[in-house]
Protein backbone atom coordinates (compact mmCIF):
# COMPACT_ATOMS: atom_id res chain seq x y z
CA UNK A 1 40.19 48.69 -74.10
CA UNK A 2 37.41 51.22 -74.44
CA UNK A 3 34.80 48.33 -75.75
CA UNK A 4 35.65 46.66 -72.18
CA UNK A 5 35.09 49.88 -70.56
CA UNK A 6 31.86 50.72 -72.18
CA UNK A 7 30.71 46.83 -71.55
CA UNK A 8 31.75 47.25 -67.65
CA UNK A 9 29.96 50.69 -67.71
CA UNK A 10 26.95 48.96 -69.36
CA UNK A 11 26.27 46.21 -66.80
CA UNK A 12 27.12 48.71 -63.93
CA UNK A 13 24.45 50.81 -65.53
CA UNK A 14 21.64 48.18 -65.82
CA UNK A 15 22.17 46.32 -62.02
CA UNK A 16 22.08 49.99 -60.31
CA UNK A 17 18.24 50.32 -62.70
CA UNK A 18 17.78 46.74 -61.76
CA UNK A 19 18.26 47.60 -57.82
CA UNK A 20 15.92 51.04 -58.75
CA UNK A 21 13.50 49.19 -60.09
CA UNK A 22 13.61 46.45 -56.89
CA UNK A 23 13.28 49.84 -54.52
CA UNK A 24 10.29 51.12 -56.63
CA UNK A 25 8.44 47.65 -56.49
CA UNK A 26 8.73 47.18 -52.98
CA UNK A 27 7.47 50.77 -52.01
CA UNK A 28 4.57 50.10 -54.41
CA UNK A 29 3.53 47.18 -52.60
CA UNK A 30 4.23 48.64 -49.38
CA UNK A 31 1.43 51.32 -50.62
CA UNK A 32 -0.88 48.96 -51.87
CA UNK A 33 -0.87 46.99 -48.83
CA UNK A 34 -1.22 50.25 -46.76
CA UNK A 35 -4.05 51.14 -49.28
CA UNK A 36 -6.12 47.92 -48.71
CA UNK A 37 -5.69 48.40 -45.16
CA UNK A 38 -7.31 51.51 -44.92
CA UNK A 39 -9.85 50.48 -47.07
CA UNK A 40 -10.73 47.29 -44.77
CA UNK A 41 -10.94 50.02 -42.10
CA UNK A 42 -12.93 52.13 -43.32
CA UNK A 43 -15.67 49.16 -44.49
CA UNK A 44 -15.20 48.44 -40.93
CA UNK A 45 -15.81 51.36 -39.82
CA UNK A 46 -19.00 52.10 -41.92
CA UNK A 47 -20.28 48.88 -40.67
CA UNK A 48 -19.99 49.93 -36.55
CA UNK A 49 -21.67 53.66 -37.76
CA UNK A 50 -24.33 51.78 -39.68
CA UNK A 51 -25.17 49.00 -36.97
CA UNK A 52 -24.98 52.14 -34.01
CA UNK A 53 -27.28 53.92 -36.57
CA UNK A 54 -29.67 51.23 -36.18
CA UNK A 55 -29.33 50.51 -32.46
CA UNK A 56 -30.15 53.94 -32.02
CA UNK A 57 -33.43 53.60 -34.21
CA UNK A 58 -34.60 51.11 -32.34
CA UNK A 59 -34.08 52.47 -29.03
CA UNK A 60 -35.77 55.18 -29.81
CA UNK A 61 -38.63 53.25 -31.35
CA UNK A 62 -38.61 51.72 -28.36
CA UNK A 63 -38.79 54.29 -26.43
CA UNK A 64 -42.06 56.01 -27.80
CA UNK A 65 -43.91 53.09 -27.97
């Protein structure tokens, strides 16, 4: 009687660290997904700086010439 006990205990134990570990994969690739996207914005975003950067430059080569 106690072996069965122990054995239900057991596989009660490892399906509520299977669900855990389920609930701890998905929020990791939830952050990793978030992650990338805020590193595509921010190249993005360094890219519009840089080009306004430039545009800038040239106007104002431009105007002084």
């Amino acid at each position: 009687m106690a072996a069965k006990k122990d054995k239900e205990l057991s596989k009660i134990i490892l399906e509520q660290a299977s669900r855990e570990d389920e609930v701890e994969r998905k929020h990791r690739e939830e952050l990793e997904r978030k992650d990338k996207e805020i590193a595509n914005r921010d190249r993005e975003i360094f890219k519009l700086r840089t080009e306004n950067l430039l545009l800038r430059q040239n106007s104002i080569s431009n105007n002084s010439s």
